[in-house]
Every structure is written in structure tokens, then in C-alpha cells.
Protein backbone atom coordinates (compact mmCIF):
# COMPACT_ATOMS: atom_id res chain seq x y z
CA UNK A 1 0.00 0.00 0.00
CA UNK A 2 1.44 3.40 -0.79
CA UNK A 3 0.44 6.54 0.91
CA UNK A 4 0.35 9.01 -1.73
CA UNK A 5 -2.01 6.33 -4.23
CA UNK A 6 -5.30 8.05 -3.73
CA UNK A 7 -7.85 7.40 -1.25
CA UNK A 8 -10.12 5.13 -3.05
CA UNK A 9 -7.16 3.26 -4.51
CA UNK A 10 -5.45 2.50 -1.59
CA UNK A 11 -9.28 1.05 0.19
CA UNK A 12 -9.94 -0.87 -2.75
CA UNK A 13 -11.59 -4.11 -1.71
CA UNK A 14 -9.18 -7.28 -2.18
CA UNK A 15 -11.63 -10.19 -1.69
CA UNK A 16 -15.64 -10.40 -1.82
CA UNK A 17 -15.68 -10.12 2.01
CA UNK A 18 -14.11 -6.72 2.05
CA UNK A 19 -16.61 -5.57 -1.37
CA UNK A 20 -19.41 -3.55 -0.72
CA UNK A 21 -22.75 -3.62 -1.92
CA UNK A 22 -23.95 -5.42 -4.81
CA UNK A 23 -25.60 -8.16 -2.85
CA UNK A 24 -27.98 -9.27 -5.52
CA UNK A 25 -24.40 -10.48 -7.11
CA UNK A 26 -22.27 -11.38 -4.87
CA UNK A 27 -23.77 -12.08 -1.39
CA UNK A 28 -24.64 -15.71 -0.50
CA UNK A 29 -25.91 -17.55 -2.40
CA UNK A 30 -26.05 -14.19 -5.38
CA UNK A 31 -25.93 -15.67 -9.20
CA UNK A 32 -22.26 -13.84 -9.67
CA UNK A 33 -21.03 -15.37 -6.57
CA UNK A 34 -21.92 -18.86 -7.88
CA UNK A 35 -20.39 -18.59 -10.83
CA UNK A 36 -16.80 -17.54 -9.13
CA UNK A 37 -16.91 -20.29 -6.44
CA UNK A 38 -17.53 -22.70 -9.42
CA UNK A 39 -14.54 -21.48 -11.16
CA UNK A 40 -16.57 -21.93 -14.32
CA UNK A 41 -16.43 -18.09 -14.99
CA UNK A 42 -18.21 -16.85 -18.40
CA UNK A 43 -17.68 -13.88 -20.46
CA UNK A 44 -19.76 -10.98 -18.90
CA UNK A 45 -20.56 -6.88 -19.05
CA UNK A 46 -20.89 -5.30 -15.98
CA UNK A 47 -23.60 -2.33 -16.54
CA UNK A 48 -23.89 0.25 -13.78
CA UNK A 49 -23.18 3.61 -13.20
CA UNK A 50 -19.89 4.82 -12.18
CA UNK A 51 -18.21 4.19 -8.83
CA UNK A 52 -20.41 1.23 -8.14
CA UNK A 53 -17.67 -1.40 -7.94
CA UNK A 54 -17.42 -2.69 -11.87
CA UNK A 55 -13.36 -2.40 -11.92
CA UNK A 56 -12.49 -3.55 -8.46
CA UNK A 57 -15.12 -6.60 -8.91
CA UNK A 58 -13.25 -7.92 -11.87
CA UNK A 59 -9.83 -7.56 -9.98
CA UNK A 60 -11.25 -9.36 -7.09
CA UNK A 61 -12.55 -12.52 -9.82
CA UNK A 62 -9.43 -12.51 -11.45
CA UNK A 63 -7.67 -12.43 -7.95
CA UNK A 64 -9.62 -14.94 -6.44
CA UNK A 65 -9.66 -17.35 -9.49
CA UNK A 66 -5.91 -16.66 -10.19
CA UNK A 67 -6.57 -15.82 -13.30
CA UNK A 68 -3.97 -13.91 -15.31
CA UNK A 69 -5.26 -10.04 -15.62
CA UNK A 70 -5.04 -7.95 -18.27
CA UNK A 71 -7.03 -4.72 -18.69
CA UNK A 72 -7.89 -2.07 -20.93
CA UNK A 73 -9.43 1.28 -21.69
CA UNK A 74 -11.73 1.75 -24.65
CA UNK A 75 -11.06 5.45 -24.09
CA UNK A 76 -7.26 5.18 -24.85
CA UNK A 77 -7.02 1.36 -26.49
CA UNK A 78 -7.77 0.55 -30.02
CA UNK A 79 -7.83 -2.74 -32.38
CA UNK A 80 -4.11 -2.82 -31.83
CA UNK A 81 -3.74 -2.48 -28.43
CA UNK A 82 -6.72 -5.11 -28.10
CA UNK A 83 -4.78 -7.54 -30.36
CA UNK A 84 -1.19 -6.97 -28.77
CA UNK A 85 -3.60 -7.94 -25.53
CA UNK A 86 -4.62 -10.94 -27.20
CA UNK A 87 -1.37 -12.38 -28.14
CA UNK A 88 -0.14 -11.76 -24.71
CA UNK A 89 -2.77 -13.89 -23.35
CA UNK A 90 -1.99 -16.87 -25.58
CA UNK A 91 1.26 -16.97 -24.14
CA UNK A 92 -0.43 -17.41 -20.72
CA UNK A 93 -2.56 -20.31 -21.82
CA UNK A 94 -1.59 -23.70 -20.90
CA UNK A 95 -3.16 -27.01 -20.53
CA UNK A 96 -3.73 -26.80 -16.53
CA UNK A 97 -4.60 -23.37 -16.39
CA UNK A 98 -7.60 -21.53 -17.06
CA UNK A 99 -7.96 -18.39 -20.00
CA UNK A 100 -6.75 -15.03 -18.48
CA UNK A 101 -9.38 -12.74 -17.98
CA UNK A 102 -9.25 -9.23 -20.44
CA UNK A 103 -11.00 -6.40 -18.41
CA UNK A 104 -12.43 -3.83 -20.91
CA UNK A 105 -13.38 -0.49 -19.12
CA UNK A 106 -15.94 1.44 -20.61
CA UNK A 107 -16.60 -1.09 -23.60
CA UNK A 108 -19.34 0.89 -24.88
CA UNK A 109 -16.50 3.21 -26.52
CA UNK A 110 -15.53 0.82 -28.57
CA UNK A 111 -16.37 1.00 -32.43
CA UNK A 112 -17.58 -1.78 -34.26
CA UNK A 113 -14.42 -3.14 -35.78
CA UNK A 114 -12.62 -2.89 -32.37
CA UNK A 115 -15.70 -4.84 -31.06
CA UNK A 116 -15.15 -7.54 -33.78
CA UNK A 117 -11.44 -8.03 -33.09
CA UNK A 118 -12.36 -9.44 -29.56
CA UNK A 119 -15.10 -11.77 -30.89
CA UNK A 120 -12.42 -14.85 -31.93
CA UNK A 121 -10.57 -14.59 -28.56
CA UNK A 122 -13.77 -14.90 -27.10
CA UNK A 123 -15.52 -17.68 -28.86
CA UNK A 124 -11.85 -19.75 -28.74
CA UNK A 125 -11.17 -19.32 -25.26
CA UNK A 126 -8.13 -17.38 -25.30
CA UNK A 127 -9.42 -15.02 -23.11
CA UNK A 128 -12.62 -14.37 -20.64
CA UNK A 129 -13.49 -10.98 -21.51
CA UNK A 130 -14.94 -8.58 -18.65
CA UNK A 131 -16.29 -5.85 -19.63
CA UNK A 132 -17.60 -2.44 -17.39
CA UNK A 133 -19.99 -0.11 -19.04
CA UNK A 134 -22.14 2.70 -17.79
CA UNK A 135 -24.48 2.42 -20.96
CA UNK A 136 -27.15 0.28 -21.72
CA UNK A 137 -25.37 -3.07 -23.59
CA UNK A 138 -27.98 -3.68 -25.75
CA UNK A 139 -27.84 -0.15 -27.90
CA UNK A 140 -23.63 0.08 -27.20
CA UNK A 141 -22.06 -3.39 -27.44
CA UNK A 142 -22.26 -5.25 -30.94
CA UNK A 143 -24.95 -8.26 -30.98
CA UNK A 144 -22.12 -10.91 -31.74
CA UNK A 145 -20.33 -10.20 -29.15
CA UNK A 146 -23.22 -9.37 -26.50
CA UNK A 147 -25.05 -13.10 -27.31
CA UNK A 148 -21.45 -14.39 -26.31
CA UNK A 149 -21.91 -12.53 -22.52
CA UNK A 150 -23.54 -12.52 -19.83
CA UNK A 151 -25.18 -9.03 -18.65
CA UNK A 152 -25.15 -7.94 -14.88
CA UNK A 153 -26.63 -4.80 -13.24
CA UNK A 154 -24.95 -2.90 -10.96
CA UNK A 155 -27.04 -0.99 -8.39
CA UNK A 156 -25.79 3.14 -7.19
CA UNK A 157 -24.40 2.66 -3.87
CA UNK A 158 -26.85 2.87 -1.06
CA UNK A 159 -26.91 5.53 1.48
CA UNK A 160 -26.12 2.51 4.16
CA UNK A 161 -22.98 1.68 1.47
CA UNK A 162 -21.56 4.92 1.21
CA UNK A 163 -21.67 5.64 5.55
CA UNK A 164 -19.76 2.38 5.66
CA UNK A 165 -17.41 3.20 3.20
CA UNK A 166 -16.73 6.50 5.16
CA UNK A 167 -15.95 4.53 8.23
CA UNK A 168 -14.11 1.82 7.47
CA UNK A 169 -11.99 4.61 5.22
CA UNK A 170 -11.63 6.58 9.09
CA UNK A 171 -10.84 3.42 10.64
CA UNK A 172 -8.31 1.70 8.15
CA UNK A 173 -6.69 4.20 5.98
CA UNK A 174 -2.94 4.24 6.28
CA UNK A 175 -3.22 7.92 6.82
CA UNK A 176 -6.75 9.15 7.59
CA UNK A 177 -5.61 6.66 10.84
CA UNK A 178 -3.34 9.70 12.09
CA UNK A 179 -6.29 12.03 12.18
CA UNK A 180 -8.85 11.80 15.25
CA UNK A 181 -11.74 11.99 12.46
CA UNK A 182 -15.74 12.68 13.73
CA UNK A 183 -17.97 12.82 10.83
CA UNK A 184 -21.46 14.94 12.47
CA UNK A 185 -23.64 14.96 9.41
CA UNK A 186 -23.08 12.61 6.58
CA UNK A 187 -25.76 14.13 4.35
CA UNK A 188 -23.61 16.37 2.30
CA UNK A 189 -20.52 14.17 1.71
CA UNK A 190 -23.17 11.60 0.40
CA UNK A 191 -24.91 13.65 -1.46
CA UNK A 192 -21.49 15.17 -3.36
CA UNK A 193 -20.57 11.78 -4.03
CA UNK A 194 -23.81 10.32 -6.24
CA UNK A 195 -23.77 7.02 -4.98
CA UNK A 196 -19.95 7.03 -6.27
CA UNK A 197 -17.49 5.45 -4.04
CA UNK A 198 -14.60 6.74 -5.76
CA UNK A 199 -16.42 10.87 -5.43
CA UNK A 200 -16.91 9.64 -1.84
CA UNK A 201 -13.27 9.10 -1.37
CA UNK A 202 -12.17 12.16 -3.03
CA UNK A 203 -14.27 14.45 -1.27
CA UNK A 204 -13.75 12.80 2.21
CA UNK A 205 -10.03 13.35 1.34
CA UNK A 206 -10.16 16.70 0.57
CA UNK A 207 -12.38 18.02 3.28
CA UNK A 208 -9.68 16.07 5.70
CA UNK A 209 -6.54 17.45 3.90
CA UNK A 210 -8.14 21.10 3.44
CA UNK A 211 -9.21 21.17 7.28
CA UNK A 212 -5.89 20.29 8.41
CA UNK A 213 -3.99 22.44 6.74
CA UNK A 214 -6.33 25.59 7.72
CA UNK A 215 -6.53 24.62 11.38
CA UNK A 216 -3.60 22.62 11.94
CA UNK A 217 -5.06 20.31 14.15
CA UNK A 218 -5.14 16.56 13.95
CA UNK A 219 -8.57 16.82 15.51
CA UNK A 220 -11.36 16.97 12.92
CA UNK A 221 -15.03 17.50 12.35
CA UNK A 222 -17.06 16.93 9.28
CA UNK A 223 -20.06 18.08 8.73
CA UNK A 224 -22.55 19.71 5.95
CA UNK A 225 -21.26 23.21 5.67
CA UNK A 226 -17.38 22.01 5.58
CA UNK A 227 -18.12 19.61 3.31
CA UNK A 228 -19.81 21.96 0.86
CA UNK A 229 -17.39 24.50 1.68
CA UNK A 230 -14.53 22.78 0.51
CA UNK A 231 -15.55 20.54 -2.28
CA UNK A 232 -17.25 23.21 -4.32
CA UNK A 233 -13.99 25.33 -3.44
CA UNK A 234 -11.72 22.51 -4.80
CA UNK A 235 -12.96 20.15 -6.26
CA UNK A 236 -12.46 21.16 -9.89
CA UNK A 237 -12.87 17.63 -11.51
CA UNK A 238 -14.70 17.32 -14.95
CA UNK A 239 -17.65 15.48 -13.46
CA UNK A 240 -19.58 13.67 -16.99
CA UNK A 241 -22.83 12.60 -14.57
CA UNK A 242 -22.32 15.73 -12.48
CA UNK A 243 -23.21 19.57 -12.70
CA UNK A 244 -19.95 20.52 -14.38
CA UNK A 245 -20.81 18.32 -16.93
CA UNK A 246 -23.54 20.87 -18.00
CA UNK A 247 -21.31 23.51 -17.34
CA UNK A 248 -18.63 22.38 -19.69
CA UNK A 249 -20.92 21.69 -22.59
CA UNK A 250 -22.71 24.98 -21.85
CA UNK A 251 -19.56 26.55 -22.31
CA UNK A 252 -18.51 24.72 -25.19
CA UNK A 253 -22.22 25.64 -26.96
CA UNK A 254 -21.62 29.04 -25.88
CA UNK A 255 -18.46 29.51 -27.28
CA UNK A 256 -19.32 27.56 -30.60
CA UNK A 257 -22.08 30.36 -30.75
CA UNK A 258 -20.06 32.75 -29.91
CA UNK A 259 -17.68 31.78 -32.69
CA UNK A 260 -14.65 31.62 -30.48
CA UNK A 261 -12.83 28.70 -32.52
CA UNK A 262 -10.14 29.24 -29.28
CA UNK A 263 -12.40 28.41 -26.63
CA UNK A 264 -14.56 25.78 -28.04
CA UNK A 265 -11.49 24.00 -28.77
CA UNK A 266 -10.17 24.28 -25.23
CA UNK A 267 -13.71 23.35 -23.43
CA UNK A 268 -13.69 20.06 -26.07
CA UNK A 269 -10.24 19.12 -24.77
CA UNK A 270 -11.99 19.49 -21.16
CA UNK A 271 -14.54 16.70 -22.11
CA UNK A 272 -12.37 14.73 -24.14
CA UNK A 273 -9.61 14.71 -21.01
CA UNK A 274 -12.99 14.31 -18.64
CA UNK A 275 -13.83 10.88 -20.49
CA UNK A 276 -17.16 12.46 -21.71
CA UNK A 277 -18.50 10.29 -24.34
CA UNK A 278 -17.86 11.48 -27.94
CA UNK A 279 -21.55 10.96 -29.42
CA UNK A 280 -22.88 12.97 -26.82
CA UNK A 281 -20.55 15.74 -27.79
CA UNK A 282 -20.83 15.07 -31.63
CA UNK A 283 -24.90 15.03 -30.95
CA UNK A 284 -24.51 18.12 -29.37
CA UNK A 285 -22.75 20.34 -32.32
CA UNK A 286 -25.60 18.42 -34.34
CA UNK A 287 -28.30 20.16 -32.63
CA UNK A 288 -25.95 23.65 -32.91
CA UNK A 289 -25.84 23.59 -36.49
CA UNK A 290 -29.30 23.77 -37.15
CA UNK A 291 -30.20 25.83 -34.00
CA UNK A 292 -27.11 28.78 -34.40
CA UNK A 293 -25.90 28.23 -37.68
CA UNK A 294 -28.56 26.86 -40.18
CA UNK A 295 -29.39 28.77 -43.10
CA UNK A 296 -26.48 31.11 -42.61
CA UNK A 297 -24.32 28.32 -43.73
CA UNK A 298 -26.30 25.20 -44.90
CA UNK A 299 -23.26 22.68 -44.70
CA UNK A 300 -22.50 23.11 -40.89
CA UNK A 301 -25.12 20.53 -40.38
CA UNK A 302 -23.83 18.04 -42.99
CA UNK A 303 -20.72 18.02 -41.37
CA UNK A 304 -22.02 18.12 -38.22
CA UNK A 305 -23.83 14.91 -39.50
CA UNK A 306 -20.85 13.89 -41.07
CA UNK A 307 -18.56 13.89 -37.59
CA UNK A 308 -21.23 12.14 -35.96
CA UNK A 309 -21.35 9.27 -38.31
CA UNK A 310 -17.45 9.38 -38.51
CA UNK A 311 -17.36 8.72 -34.56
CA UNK A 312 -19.50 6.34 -34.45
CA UNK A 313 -17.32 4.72 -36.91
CA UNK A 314 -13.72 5.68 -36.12
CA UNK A 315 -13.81 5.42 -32.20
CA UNK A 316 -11.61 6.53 -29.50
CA UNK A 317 -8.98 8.40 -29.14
CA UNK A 318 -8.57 9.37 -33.36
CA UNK A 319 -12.76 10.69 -32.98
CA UNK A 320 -10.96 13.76 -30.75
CA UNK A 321 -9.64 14.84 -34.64
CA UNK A 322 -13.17 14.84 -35.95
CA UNK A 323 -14.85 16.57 -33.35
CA UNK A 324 -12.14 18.92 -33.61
CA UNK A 325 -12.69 19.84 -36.87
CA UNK A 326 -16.00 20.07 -36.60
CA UNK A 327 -15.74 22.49 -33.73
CA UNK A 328 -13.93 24.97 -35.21
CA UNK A 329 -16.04 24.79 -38.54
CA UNK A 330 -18.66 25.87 -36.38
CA UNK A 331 -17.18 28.18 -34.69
CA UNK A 332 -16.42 30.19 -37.61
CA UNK A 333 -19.12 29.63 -39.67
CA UNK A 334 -21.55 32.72 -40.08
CA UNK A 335 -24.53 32.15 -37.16
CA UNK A 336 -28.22 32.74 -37.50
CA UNK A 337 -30.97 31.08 -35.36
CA UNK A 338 -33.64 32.13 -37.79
CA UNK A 339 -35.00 28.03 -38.09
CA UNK A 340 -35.16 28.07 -34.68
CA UNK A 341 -37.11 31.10 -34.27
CA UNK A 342 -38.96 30.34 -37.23
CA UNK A 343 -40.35 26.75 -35.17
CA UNK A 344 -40.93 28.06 -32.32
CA UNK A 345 -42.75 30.93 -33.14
CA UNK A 346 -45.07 28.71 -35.52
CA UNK A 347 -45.75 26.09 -32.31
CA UNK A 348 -46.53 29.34 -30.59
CA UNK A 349 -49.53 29.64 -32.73
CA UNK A 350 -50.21 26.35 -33.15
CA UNK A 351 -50.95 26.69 -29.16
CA UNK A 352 -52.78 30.22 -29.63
CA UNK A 353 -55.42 29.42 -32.26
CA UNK A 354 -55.80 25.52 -32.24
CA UNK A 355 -56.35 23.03 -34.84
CA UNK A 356 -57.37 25.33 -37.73
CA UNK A 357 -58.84 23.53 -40.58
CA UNK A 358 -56.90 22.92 -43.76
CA UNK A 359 -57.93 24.73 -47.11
CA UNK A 360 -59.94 22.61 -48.66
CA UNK A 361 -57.68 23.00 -51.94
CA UNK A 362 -54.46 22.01 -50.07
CA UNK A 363 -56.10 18.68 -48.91
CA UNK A 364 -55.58 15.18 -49.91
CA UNK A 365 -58.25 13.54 -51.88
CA UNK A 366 -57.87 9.89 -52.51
CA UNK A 367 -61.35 8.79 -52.43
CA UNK A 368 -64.23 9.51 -54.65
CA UNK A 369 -65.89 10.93 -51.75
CA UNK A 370 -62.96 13.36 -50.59
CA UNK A 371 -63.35 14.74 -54.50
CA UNK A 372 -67.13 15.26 -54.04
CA UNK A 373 -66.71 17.08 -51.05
CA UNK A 374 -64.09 19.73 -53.04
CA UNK A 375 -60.98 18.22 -51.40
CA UNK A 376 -58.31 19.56 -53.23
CA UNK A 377 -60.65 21.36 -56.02
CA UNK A 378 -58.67 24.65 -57.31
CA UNK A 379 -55.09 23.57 -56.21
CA UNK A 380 -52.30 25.65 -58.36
CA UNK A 381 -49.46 22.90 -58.94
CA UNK A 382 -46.46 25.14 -58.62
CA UNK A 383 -44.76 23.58 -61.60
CA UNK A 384 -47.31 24.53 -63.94
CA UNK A 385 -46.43 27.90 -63.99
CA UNK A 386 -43.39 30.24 -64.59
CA UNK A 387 -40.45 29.80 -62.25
CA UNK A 388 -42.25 26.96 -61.01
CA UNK A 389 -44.36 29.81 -58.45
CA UNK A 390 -47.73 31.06 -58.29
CA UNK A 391 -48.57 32.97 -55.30
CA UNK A 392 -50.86 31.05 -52.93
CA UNK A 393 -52.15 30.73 -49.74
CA UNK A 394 -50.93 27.69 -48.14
CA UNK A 395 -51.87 28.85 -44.29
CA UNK A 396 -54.80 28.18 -42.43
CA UNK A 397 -57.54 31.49 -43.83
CA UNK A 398 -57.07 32.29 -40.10
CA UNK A 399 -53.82 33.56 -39.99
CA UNK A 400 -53.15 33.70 -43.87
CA UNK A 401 -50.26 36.36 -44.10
CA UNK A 402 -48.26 35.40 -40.81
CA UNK A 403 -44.66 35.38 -41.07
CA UNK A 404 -42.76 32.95 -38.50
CA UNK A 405 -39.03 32.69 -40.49
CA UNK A 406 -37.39 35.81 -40.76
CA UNK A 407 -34.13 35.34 -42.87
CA UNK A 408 -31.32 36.57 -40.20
CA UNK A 409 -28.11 39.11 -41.33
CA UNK A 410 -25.69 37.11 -43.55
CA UNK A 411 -24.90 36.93 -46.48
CA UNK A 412 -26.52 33.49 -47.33
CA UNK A 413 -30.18 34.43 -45.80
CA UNK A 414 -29.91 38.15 -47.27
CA UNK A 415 -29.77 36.23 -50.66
CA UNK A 416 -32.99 34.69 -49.43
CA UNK A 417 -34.84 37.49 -48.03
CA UNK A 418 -34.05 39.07 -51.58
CA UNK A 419 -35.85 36.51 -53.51
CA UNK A 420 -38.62 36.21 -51.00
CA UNK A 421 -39.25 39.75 -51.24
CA UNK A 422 -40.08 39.02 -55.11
CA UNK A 423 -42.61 36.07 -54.76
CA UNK A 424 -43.92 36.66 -51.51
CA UNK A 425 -43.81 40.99 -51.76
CA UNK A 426 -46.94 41.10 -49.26
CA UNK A 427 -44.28 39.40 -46.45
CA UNK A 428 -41.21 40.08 -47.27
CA UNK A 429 -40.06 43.66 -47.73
CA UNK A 430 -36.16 43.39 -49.50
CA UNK A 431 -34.21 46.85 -48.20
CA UNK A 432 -30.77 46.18 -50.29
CA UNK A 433 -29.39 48.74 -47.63
């Protein structure tokens, strides 16, 4: 045990006694715990959210089945790395011993093709893969692979956990031990954490290192107000589940709007350094194209598109290139929200005046009956006529005339305010400035 590992490394669990929570799995009797007594141990994903045990548990199976580890990240690991894994594990396998076990941590990163290259290790025994996701398996992991694994949940840790954790921590930490520690009010601390035993760690360090070195005393009390005090003082982690996990892609939004190439290059590197998952962020600059960008330059959101099919495809770390690009494209790209004030002002009405009828002459008529009744009678098909226009009213008679997209200042949508201002005159009034 070293003394300046962190907190939660240095109290993770060795065996199943020491593990905590998770009972449905590995408490007596529990289906996981079966399986390791047996030593008949499967291929498996462990889906739960973070700092519910997923890592240390497969550590602790290996351990106790002395079974050859190996582990990787999906957020740093590619096909290579997963093959040089591979090979490595051959050279462990021998007639009397059983396959090491390959621990996979956040396998939902992985691509497709990076998925594939594990699927003959798998099926031939070379390896028992492991692998820890926060994501549902079914959308993330390949369906190949997942029909060769077993799924189990993870539960958040429970209140009960977490206090438990905090005392054995007070108790048995190599150098919490030197502190006369009295936690008053667990509320806070628990609530900082998120059912996360590694958060709870970090923040019961902190609060214990930042109290000693304001009142030098060895003597210390924990409770709410200290606890919020100094984790929101310090505690400058890039939290993906957590509030600056809306603060960092707020800022990152902002500064894509903002068109501060600069910035929304240095907030990415934040979420890419922060583990945040790539499609979210690629989804995100999706949604910006359209919302900030949109008519002012039409192509943002096919290469918005574009990155987030390329992710998808390419995988981690190389996507960090894409979404790169794609940020500073946006960034600089000219910025109107004129689509997105042109929806919402239209839903607007549609909540102000109701379902207004169609125009008879704008409605479908595929039976006899419809064309009795005048459905679609006196329709002007546009390409009957010169330019392939004829002015029309295609809004409810209610609110014939209303204007809900007004083309914003660029270049692109001044081009189409100019031409609007020709067909549609009684809407659109072109000032050339």
C-alpha cells in the first residue's frame, strides 16, 4: 500500500468479504457469486453507473480465481492495443490453467471493428473478456459479441454503502488513521458523491486534507457546511454525470455560438480529457448547427452529420480529430438562429389558435368521396407555372399572411430574403441597404 495512491485506490476491496454492496451479485448464495466459487467463470458486461464497484469486482474474480489479468481502456485502447492484448494472453494459456481474464473499461466506446477483433478470442477461449460499461449493452455493445456474454446490473451505492465506506476509510486508511476523524452529518458528503465510491473518497479526502492544513489540528469535524465548503472550493474535476458536466458543454455551446474557434477548442479538450462520451458531444454540435448556424451556412449541419457518423465509426482516441474539426467549422461559420425562431414561433400559434382547418384545396383527396366534397378542387401545382411559383395561400384562412421565419443578417439568408421579397412581396419587404 502506498500513501500518496489516492484514497479510493489504496481502500480498494481485495476479496468479496471486504466488497461492498452489490448483494444481488455477490452475497450468499447471489448468481455472480456462484459462478466464481464454481470457477466456471463466463464472459460478462458489468452495466452500472460509475463508482459502483465494476473495476475492483473484476480484480477481485481474477484475484480470487488466479486468473492472469489484463485490462484495458476503450477510451485510450484501439484494435491494436486489443490484439497486442490478445497475443499476450496466448502466451499465458496452458493445458492446466484456465484463460486469463481481459478487463475492458468502458466497452461501450468501442467502435464496431474494435468490437469484432475481440469476438475470436472470445468464442476460442483465449481469453474471458470482462467488460464495465455505464451504458445500456444492448444499444452500445455489438450483438455478436453481447449473445457471447452474460449481462449484470450494478445498483448506485446505497446511502447505508456509502456511511460504511466513510468509516471503514476513518478506521483503516494508512493515513486518515493519524487524524482523530468525527464525521457529524453525513448528508452532504453523500450527497457530493452520487452514490460514487470513488467521489466519496475524493471528497472525504479533501475536506480532511483542506481542514488540516487551515486549522492545523489533527482533531477533525465533518459536517454539511465544511463539506460543501470545501468541495465546491476545490474540487475542480470534470464530473460527466455531475453539474460541471452541464457547465462544460454549456460553455462549449456558448463559445461555438459565440464563434470563439479558441475556446470551443479548449472546453472540447476538457470533455475529451474528462472521459465524456464522444456521441454525446458530436450530438450536441448536431443540434448547434441547425439551431445557431442553419441557413447562414447550410453545410455546418452536414458536417455536423458527417462527424457524428465518422465517430461512431472511427472510435476513440482518433474521434478527438473529428470533433475537432467540426468544432472549429462551427465556430467560424456565419450564425443565425432564424430556423429556430422560425419553429418556435409557428408552435406558438399552433398553441394560440388551435387546430385550424386545412384549405380545402391544399387537402388530400384519394377517395371519390374526398373529390365530391371539393378536397383539393382549385389547387395551383407550382410547376405549372413560370419559375415553377404562383402565389398562394398555403396557411390556415385564419392567420393567412403570418410570417414565422425571418431570414437573419448574412450573407446566405440576405440572398434569401431578396428573392422572397419578389414572390412573396406582401411578407417580405427586401431593403438592399
Amino acid at each position: 500500500m502506498f500513501p500518496n495512491q489516492p484514497l479510493a485506490e489504496r481502500l480498494r476491496p481485495k476479496n468479496l468479504d471486504e466488497f461492498c454492496g452489490q448483494e444481488h451479485l455477490v452475497g450468499k448464495n447471489a448468481v455472480l457469486r456462484k459462478v466464481i466459487e464454481s470457477g466456471n467463470l463466463p464472459s460478462f458486461i458489468l452495466w452500472g453507473p460509475p463508482g459502483a464497484g465494476k473495476t475492483t469486482l473484476a480484480r477481485i474474480i481474477a484475484n480470487t480465481l488466479k486468473r492472469p489479468f489484463f485490462q484495458l481502456s476503450a477510451v485510450h485502447s484501439g484494435v491494436k492495443d486489443v490484439r497486442e492484448t490478445i497475443e499476450k494472453a496466448k502466451k499465458h494459456q496452458f493445458f492446466d490453467q484456465p484463460n486469463p481474464v481481459l478487463f475492458i473499461d468502458e466497452i461501450h466506446r468501442f467502435n464496431k471493428s474494435q468490437q469484432d477483433s475481440l469476438l475470436s478470442a472470445v468464442e476460442q477461449g483465449i481469453i474471458t473478456l470482462i467488460g464495465a460499461t455505464t451504458e445500456n449493452p444492448s444499444f452500445e455493445v455489438i450483438s455478436p459479441l453481447l449473445s457471447r456474454c452474460q449481462v449484470y446490473i450494478l445498483n448506485p451505492l446505497s446511502e447505508k454503502d456509502l456511511t460504511g465506506l466513510l468509516e471503514r476509510a476513518i478506521k483503516k486508511d494508512i493515513n486518515l488513521s493519524g487524524y482523530d476523524i468525527t464525521i457529524k452529518e453525513y448528508e452532504a458528503i453523500i450527497r457530493v458523491s452520487g452514490g460514487d465510491a470513488r467521489k466519496l473518497y475524493n471528497a472525504l479526502e479533501l475536506v480532511v486534507s483542506s481542514e488540516a492544513d487551515e486549522t492545523g489540528s489533527q482533531k477533525i469535524e465533518i459536517d454539511n457546511q465544511k463539506v460543501l465548503l470545501h468541495v465546491q472550493k476545490n474540487l475542480a474535476l470534470y464530473d460527466k454525470n455531475g453539474e460541471k458536466h452541464y457547465d462544460i458543454i454549456s460553455a462549449f455551446i456558448k463559445s461555438l455560438r459565440g464563434s470563439d474557434p479558441n475556446a470551443a477548442v479548449y472546453w472540447l479538450a476538457r470533455m475529451v480529457e474528462g472521459g465524456e462520451d464522444p456521441k454525446f458531444i458530436a450530438r450536441r454540435m448536431v443540434i448547434l448547427a441547425a439551431e445557431d448556424i442553419g441557413l447562414a451556412n447550410p453545410n455546418a449541419l452536414l458536417l455536423a452529420q458527417t462527424c457524428f457518423e465518422a465517430v461512431n465509426v472511427t472510435g476513440w482516441p482518433e474521434s478527438r480529430i473529428i470533433l475537432s474539426e467540426t468544432a472549429i467549422y462551427l465556430a467560424i461559420s456565419p450564425k443565425s438562429n432564424s430556423s429556430y425562431m422560425a419553429i418556435e414561433g409557428a408552435i406558438e400559434e399552433v398553441k394560440k389558435s388551435g387546430d385550424l382547418p386545412v384549405p380545402l384545396y391544399l387537402r388530400n383527396a384519394p377517395t371519390s368521396l374526398m373529390k365530391n366534397l371539393d378536397y383539393g378542387k382549385g389547387y395551383k401545382y407550382a410547376h405549372n407555372y413560370e419559375d415553377n411559383f404562383v402565389p398562394e395561400n398555403y396557411l390556415p384562412e385564419e392567420i393567412k399572411g403570418t410570417k414565422f421565419y425571418e431570414p437573419g443578417l448574412n450573407l446566405k439568408e440576405k440572398e434569401i430574403k431578396q428573392r422572397l421579397s419578389v414572390i412573396w412581396k406582401d411578407v417580405y419587404k427586401y431593403n438592399p441597404e
